[in-house]
N, C-alpha and C. Protein backbone atom coordinates (compact mmCIF):
# COMPACT_ATOMS: atom_id res chain seq x y z
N UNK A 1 -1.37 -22.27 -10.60
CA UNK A 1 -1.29 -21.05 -9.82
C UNK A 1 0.17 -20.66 -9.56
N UNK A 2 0.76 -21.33 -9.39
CA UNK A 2 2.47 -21.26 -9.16
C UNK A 2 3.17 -20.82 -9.97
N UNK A 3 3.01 -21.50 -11.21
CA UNK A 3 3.45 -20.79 -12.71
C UNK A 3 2.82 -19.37 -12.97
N UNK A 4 1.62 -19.12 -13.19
CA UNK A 4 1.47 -17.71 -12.49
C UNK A 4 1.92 -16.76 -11.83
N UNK A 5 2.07 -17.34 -10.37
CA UNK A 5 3.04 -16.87 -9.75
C UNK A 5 4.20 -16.20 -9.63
N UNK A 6 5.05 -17.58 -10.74
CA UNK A 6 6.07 -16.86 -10.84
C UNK A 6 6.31 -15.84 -12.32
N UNK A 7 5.62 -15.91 -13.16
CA UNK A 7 5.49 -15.38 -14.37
C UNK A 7 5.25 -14.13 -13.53
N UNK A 8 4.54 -13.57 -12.89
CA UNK A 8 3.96 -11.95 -12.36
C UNK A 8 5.46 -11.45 -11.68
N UNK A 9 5.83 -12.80 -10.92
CA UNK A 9 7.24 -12.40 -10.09
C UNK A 9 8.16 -11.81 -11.10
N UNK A 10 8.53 -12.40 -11.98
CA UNK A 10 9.59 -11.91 -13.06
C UNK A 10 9.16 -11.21 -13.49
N UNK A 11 8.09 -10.38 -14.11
CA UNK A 11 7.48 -9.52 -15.02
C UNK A 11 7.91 -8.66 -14.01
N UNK A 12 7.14 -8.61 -12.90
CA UNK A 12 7.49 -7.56 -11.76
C UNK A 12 8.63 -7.27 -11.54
N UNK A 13 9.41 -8.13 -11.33
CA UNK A 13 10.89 -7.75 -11.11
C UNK A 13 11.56 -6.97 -12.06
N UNK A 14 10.82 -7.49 -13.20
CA UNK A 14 12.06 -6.84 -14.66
C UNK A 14 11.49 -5.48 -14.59
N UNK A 15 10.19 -5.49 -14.23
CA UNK A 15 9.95 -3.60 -14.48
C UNK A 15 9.97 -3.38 -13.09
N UNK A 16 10.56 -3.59 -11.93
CA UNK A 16 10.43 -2.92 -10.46
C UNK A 16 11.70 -2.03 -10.67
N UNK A 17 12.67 -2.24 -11.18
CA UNK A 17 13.84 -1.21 -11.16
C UNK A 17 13.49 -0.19 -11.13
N UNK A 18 12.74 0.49 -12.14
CA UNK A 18 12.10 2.10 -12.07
C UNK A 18 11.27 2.21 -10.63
N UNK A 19 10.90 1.23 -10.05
CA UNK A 19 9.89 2.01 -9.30
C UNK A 19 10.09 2.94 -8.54
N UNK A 20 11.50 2.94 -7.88
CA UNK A 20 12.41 3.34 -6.72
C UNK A 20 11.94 5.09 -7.25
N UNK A 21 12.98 5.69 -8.46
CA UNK A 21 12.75 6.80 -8.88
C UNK A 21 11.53 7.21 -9.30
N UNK A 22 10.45 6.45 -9.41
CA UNK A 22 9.72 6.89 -9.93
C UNK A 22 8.46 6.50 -9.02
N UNK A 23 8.51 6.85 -7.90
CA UNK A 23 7.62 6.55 -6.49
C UNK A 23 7.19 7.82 -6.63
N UNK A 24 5.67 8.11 -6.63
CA UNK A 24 5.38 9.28 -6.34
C UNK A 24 5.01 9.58 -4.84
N UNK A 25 4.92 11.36 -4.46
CA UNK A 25 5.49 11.24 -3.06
C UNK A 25 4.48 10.91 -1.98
N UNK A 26 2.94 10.94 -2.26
CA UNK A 26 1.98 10.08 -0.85
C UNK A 26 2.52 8.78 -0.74
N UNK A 27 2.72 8.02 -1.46
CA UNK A 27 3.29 6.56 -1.27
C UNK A 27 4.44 6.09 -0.04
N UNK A 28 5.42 7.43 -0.68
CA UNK A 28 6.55 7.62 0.03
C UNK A 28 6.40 8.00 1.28
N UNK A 29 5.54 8.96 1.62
CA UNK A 29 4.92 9.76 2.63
C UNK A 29 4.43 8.39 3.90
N UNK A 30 3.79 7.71 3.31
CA UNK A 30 3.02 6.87 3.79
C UNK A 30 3.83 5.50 4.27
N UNK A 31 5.03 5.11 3.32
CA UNK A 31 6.03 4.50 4.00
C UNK A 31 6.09 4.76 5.44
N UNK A 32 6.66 6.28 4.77
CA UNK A 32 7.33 6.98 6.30
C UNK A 32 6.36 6.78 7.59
N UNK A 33 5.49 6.98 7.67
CA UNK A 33 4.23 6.99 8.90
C UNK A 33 4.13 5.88 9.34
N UNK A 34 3.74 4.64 8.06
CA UNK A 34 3.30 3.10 8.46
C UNK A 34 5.11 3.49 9.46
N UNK A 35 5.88 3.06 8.59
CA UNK A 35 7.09 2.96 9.82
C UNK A 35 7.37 3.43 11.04
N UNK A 36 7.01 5.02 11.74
CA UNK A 36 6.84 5.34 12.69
C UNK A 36 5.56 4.92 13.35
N UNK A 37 4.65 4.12 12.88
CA UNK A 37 3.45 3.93 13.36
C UNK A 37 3.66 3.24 14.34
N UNK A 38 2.68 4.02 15.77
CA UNK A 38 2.71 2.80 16.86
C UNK A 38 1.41 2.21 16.92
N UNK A 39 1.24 1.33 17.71
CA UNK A 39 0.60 0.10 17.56
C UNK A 39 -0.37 0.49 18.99
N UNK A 40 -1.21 0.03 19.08
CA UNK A 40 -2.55 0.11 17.73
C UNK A 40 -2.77 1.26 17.23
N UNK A 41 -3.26 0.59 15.58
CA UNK A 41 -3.63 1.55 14.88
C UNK A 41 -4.89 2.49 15.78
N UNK A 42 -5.07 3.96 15.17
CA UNK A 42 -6.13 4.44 15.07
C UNK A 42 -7.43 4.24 14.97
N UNK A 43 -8.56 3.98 16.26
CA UNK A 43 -9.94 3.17 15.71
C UNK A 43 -10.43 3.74 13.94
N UNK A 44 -10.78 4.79 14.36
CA UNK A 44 -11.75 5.48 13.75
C UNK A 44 -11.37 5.29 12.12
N UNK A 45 -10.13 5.94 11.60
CA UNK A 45 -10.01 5.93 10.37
C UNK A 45 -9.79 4.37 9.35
N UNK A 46 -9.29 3.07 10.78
CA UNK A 46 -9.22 2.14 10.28
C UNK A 46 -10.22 1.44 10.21
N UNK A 47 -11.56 1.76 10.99
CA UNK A 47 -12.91 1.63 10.58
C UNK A 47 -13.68 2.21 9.10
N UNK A 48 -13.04 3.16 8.80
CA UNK A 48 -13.58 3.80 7.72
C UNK A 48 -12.81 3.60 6.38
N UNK A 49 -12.08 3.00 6.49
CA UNK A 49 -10.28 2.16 5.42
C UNK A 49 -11.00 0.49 5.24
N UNK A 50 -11.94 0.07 6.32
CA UNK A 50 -12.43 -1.53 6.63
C UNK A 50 -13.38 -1.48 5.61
N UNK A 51 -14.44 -0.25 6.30
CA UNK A 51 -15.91 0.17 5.75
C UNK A 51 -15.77 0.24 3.94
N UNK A 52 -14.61 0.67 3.65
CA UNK A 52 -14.74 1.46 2.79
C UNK A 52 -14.17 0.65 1.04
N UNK A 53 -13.09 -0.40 1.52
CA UNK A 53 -12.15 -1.55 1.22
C UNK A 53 -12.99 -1.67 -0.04
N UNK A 54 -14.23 -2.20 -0.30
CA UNK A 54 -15.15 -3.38 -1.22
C UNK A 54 -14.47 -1.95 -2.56
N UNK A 55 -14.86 -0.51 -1.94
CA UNK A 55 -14.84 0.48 -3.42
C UNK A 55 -13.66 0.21 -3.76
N UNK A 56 -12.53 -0.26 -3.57
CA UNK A 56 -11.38 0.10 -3.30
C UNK A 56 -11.06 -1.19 -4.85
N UNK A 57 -11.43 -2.34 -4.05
CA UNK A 57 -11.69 -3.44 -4.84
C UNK A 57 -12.16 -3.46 -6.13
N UNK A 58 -13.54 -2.50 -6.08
CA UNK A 58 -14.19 -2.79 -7.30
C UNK A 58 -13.27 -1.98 -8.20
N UNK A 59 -12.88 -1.10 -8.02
CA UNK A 59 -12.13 -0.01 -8.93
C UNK A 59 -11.00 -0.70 -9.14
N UNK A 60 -10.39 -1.41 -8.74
CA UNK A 60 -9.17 -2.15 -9.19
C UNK A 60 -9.36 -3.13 -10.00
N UNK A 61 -10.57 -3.77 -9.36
CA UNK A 61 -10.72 -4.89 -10.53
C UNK A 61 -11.62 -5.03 -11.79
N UNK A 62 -12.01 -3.35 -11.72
CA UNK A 62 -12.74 -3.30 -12.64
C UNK A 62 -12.66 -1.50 -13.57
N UNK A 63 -13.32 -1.09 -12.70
CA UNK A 63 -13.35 0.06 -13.78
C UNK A 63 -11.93 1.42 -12.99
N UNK A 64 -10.87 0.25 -13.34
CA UNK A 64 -9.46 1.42 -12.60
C UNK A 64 -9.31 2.20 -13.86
N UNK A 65 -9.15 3.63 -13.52
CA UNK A 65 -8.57 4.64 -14.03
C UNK A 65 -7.13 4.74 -14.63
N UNK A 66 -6.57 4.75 -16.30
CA UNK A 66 -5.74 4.77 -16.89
C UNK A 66 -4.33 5.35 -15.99
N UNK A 67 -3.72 4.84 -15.75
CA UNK A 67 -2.36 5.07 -14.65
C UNK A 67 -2.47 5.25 -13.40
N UNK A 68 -3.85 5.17 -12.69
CA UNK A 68 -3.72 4.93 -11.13
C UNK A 68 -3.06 3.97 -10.56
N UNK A 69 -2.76 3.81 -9.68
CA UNK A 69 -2.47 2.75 -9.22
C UNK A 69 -2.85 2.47 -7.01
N UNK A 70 -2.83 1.55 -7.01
CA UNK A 70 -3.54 1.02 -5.53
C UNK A 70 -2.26 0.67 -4.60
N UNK A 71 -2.23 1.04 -3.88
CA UNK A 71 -1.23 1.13 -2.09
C UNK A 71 -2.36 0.37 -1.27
N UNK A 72 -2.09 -0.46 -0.64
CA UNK A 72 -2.17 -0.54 0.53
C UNK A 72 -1.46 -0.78 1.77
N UNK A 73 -1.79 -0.67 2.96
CA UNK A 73 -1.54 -1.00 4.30
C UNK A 73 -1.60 -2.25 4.53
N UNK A 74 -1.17 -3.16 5.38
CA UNK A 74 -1.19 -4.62 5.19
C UNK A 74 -0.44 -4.88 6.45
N UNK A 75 -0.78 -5.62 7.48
CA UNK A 75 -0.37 -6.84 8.24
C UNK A 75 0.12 -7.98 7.23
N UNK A 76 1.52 -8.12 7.45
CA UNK A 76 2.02 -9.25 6.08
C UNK A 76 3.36 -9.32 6.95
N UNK A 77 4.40 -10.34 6.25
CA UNK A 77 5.66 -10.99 6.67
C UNK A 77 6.44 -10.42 5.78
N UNK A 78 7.81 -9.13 6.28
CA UNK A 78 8.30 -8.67 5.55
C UNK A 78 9.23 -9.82 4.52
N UNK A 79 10.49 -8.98 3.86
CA UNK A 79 11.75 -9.73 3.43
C UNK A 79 12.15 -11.08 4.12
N UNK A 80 12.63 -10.61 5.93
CA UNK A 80 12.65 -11.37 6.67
C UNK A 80 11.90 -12.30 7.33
N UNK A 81 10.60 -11.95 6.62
CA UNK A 81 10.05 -13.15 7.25
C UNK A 81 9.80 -12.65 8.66
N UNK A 82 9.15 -11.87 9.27
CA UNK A 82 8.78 -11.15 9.96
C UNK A 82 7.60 -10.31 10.14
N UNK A 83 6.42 -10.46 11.34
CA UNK A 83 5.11 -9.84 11.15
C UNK A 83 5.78 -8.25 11.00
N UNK A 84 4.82 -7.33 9.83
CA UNK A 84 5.31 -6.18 10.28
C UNK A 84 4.26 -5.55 8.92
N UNK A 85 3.94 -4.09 9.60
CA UNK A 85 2.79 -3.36 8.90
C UNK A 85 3.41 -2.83 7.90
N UNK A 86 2.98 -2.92 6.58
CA UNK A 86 4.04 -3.09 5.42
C UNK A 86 2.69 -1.75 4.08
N UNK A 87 3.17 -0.90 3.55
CA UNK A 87 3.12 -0.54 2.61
C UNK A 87 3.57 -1.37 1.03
N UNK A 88 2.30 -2.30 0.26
CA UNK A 88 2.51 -2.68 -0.54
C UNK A 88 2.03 -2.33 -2.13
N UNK A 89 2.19 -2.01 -2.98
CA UNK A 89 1.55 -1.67 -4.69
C UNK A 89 1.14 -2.90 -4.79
N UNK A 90 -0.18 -2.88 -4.97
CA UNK A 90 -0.77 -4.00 -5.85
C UNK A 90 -0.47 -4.36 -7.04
N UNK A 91 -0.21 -5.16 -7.30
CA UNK A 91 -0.41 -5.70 -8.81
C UNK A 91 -2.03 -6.56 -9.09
N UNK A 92 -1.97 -7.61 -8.76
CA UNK A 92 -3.38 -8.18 -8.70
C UNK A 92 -4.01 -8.64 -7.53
N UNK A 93 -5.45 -8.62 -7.75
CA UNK A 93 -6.38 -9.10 -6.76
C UNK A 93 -7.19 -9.83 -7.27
N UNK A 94 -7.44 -11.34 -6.97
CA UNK A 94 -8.12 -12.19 -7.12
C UNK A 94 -8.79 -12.77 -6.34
N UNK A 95 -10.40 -12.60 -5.84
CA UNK A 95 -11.03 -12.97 -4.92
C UNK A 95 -10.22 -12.31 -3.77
N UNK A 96 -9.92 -13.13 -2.66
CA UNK A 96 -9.60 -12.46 -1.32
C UNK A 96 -7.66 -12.28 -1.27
N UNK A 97 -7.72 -12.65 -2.63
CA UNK A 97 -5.67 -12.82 -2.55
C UNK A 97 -5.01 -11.96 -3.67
N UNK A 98 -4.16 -10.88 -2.51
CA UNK A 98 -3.33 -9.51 -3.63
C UNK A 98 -2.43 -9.98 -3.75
N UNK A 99 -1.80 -9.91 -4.37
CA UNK A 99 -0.07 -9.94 -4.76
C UNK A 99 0.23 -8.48 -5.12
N UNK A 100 1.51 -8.30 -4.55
CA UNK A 100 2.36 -7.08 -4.99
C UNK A 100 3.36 -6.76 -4.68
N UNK A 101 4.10 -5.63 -4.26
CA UNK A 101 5.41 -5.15 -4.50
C UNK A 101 5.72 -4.69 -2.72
N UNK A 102 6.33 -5.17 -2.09
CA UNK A 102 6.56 -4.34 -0.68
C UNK A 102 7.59 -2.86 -1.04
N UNK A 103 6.48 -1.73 -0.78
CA UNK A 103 7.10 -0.34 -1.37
C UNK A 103 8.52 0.22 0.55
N UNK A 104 9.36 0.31 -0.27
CA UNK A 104 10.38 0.36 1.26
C UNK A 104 11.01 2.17 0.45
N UNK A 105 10.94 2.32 1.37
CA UNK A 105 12.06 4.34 0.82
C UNK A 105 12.96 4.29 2.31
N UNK A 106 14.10 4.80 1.41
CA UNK A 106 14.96 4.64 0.84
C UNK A 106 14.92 3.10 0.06
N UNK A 107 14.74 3.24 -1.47
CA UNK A 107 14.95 1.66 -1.89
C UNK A 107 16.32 1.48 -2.49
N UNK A 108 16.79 0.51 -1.48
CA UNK A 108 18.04 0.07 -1.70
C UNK A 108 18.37 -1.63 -2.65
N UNK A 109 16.86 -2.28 -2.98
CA UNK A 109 17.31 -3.31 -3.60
C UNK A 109 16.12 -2.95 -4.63
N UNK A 110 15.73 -3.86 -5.44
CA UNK A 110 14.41 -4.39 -6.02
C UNK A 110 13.01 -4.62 -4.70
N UNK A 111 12.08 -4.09 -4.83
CA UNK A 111 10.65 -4.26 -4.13
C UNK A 111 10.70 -6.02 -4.07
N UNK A 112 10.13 -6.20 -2.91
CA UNK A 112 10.33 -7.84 -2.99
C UNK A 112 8.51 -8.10 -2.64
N UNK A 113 8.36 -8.98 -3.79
CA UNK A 113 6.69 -9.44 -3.92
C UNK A 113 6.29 -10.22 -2.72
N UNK A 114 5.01 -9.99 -2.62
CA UNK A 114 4.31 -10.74 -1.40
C UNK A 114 2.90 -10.82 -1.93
N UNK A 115 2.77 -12.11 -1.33
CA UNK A 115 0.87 -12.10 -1.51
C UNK A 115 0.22 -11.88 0.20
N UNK A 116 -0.82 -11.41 -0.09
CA UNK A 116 -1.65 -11.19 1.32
C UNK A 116 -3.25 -11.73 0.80
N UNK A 117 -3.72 -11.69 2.17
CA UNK A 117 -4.74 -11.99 2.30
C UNK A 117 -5.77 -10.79 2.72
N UNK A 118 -6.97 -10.96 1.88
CA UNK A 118 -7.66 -9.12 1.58
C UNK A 118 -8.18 -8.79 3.37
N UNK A 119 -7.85 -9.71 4.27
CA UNK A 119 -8.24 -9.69 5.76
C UNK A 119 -7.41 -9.13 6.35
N UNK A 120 -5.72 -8.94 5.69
CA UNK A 120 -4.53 -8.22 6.19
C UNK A 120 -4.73 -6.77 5.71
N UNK A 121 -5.75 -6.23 5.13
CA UNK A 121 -5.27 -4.96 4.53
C UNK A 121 -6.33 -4.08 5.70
N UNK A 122 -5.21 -3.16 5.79
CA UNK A 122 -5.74 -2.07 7.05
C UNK A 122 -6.05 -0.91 6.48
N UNK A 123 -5.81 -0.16 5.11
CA UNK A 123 -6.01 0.62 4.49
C UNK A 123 -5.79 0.69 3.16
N UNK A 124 -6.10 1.66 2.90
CA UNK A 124 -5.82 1.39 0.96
C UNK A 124 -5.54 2.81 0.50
N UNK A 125 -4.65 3.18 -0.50
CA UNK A 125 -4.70 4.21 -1.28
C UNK A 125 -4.61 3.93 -2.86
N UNK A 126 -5.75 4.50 -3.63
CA UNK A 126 -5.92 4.77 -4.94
C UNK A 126 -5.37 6.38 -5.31
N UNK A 127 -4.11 6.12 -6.09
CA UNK A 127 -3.36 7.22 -6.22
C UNK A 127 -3.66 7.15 -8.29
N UNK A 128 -4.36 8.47 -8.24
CA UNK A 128 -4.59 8.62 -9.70
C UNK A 128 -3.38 9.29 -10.58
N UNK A 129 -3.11 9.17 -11.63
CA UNK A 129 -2.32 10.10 -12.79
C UNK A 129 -2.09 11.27 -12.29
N UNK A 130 -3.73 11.89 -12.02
CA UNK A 130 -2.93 13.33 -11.69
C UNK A 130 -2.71 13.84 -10.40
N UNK A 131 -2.45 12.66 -9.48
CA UNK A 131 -2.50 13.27 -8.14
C UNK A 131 -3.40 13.17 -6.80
N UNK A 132 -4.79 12.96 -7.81
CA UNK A 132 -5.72 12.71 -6.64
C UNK A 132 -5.23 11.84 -5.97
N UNK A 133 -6.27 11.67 -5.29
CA UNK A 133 -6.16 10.31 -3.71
C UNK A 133 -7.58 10.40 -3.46
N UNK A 134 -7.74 8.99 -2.97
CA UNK A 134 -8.93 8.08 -2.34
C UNK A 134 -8.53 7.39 -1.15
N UNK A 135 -9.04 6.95 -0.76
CA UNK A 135 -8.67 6.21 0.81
C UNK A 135 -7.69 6.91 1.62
N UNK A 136 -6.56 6.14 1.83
CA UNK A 136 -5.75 6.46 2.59
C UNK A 136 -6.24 7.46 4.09
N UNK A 137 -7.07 6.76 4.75
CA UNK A 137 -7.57 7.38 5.90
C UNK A 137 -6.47 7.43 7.08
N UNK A 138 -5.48 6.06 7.51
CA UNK A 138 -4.52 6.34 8.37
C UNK A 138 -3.41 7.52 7.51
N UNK A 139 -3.01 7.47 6.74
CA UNK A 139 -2.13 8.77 6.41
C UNK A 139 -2.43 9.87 6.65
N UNK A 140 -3.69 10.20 5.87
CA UNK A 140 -4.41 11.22 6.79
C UNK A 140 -4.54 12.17 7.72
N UNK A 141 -5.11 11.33 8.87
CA UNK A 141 -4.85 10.80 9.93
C UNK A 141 -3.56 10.96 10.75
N UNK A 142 -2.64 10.53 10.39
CA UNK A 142 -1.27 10.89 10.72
C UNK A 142 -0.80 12.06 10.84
N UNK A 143 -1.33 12.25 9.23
CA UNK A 143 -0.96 14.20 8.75
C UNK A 143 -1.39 15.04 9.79
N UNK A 144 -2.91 14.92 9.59
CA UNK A 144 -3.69 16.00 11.12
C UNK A 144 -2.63 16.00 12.33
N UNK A 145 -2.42 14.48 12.84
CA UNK A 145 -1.62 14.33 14.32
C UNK A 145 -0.41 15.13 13.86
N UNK A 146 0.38 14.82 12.70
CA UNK A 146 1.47 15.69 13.18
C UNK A 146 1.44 17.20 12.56
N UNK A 147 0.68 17.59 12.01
CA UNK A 147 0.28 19.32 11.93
C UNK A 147 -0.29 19.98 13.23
N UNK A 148 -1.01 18.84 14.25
CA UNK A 148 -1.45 19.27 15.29
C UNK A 148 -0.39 19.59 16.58
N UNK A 149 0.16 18.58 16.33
CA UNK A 149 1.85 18.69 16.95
C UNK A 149 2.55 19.61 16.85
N UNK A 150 2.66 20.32 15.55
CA UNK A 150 3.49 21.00 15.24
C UNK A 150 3.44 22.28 15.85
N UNK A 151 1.93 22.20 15.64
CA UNK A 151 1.10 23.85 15.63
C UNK A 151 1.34 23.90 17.30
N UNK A 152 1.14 23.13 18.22
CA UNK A 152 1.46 22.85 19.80
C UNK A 152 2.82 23.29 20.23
N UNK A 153 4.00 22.60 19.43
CA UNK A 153 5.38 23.25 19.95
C UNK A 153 5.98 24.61 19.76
């Protein structure tokens, strides 16, 4: 498993350079929010991100769509080694354990890999080729709160 491990780590690393420029922008979007996010999350949408997780799964590990790719939300230990609600790209999921890329904007180094546990993930986004979106219920979520905000001041 280790050798594994690190084989995905280096693969990842050698192609993470592009990711920075080539982040498309809900991802980015969604950085931004998880980071202003206060604590506690939102019941409702993170009930329906919980509810909703297994589709999320099967489509990744099975019938994923040619250049989508999967975000999630995650309770995980950043860089530092630190609890903190983290926007990560999957790479793989095996049984209850993801590995992937911690997505940070402004990216100022290489994405630094983390594995989680599928009990840390608070939401998910399936971001397709052309744009669509699936999950992502706290972003959402966010969006409404701050269009609702807006429309108020």
């Amino acid at each position: 498993m280790r050798v594994l491990w690190i084989l995905l780590l280096i693969t990842s690393l050698s192609s993470a350079g592009g990711v920075a420029q080539q982040l498309p922008a809900p991802p980015m979007e969604l950085v931004r929010q998880v980071a202003q996010a206060s604590t506690p999350l939102p019941a409702l949408p993170l009930k329906e991100a919980h509810r909703t997780l297994g589709t999320a799964r099967r489509q990744f590990q099975g019938r994923r769509p040619t250049g989508a790719q999967l975000y999630v939300v995650a309770q995980g230990l950043n860089e530092a080694a630190t609890p903190e609600l983290l926007v990560v790209r999957v790479l793989t999921w095996q049984g209850p354990q993801l590995t992937g890329l911690i997505v940070r904007v402004p990216e100022t180094h290489p994405p630094a890999p983390i594995e989680l546990e599928e009990s840390a993930v608070q939401d998910w986004l399936l971001l397709h080729s052309d744009g669509r979106e699936e999950g992502n219920y706290l972003g959402k979520f966010w969006d409404l709160e701050q269009r609702l905000t807006e429309q108020g001041e």
